[in-house]
C-alpha atoms as a PDB file:
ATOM      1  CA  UNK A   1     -65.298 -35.131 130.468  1.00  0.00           C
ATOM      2  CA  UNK A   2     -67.981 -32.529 130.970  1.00  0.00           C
ATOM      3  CA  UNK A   3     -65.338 -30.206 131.749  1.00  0.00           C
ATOM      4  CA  UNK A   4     -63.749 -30.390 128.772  1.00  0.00           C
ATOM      5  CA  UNK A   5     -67.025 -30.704 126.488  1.00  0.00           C
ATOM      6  CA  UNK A   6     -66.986 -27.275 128.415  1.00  0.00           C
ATOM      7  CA  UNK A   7     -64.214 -25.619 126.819  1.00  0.00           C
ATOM      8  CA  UNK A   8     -63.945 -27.146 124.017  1.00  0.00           C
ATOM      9  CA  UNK A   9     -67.870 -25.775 123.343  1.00  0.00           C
ATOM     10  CA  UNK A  10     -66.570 -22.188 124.925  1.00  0.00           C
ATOM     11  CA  UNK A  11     -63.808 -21.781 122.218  1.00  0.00           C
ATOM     12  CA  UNK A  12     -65.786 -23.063 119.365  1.00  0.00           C
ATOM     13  CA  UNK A  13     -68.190 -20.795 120.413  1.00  0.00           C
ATOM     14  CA  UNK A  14     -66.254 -17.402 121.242  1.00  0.00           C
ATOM     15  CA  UNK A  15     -64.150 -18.352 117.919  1.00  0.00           C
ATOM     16  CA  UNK A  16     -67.181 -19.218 115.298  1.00  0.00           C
ATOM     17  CA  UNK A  17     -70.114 -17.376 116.371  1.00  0.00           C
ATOM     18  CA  UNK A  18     -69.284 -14.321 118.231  1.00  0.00           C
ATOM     19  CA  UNK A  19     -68.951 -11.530 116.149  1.00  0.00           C
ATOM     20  CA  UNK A  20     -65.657  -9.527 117.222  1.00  0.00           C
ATOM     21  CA  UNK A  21     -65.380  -5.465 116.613  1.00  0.00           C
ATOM     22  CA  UNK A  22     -62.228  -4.254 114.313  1.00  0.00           C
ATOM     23  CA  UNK A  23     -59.655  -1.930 115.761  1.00  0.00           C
ATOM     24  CA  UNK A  24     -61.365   1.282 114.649  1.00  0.00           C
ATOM     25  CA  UNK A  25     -64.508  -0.048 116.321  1.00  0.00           C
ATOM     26  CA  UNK A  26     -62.985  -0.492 119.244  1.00  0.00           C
ATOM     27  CA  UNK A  27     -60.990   2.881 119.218  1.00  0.00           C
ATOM     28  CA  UNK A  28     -64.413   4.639 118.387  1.00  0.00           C
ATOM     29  CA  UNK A  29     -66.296   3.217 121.241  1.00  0.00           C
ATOM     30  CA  UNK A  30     -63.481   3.232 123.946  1.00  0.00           C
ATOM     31  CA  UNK A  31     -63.033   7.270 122.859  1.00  0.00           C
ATOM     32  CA  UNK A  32     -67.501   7.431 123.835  1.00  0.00           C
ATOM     33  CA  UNK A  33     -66.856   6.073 126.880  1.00  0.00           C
ATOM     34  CA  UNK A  34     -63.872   7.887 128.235  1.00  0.00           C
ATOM     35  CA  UNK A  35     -65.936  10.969 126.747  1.00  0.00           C
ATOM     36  CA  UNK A  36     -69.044  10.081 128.564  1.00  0.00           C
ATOM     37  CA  UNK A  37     -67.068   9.331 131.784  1.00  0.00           C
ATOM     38  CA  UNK A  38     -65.227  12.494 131.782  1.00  0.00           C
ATOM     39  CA  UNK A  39     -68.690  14.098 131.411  1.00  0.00           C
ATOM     40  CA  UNK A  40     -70.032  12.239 134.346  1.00  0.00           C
ATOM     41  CA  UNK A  41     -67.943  13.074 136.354  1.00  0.00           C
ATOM     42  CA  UNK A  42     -67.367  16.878 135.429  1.00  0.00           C
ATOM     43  CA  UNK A  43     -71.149  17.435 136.014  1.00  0.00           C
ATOM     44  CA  UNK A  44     -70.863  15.474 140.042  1.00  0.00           C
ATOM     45  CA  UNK A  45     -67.841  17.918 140.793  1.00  0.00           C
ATOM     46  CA  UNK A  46     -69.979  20.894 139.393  1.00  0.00           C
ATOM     47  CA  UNK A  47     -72.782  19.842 142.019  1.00  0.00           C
ATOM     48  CA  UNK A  48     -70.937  19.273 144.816  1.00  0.00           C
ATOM     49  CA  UNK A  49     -69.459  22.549 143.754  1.00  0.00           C
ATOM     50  CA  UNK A  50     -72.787  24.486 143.653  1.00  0.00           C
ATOM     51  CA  UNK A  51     -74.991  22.519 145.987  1.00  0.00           C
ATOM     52  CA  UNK A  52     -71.700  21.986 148.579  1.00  0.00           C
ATOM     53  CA  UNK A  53     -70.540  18.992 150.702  1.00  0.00           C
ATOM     54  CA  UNK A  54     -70.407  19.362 155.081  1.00  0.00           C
ATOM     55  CA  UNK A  55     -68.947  16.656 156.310  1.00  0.00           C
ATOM     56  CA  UNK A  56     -69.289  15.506 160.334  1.00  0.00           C
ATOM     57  CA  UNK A  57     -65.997  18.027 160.911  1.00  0.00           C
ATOM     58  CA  UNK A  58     -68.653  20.897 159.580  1.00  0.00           C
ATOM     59  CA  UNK A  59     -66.325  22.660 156.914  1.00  0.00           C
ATOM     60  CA  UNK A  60     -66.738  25.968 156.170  1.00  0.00           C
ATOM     61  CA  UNK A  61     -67.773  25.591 152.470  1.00  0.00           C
ATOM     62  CA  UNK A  62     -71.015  25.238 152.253  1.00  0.00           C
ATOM     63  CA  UNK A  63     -71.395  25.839 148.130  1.00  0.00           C
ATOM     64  CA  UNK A  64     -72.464  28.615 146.201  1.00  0.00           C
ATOM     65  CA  UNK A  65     -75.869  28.181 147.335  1.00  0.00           C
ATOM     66  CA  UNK A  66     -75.137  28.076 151.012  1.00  0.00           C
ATOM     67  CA  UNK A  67     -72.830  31.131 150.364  1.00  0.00           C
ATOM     68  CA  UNK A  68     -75.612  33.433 148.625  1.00  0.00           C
ATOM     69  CA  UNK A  69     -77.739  32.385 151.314  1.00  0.00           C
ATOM     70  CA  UNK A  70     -75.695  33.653 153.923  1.00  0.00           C
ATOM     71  CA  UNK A  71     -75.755  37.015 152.425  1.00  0.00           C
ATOM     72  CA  UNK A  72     -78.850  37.410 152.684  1.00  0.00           C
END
């Protein structure tokens, strides 16, 4: 019985009370994200770009700091 008390409070619940965003909403904030998340991960790549990555095989690539270092 509790079980379905449960769900039968869940639906009233998610159906009555919760306030759901319209389409355009929805379109707005999924646009922010996939935005934000493109920016995210633009300015990691850009890091590892400039600051470089060695892994345990020790690549050459050190990043652009590592390279002006070495010429000087």
């Amino acid at each position: 019985m509790k079980i379905k008390e449960y769900i039968v409070e869940t639906y009233n619940e998610m159906m009555h009370n919760v306030s759901w965003p319209t389409w355009k909403e929805l379109q707005s904030n999924t646009i922010v994200v996939v935005v934000a998340s493109v920016l995210f991960s633009v300015s990691i790549f850009v890091m590892d770009f400039v600051f470089g990555i060695t892994g345990d095989s020790g690549s050459t690539w050190r990043g652009l700091v590592g390279m002006i270092y070495n010429m000087f």
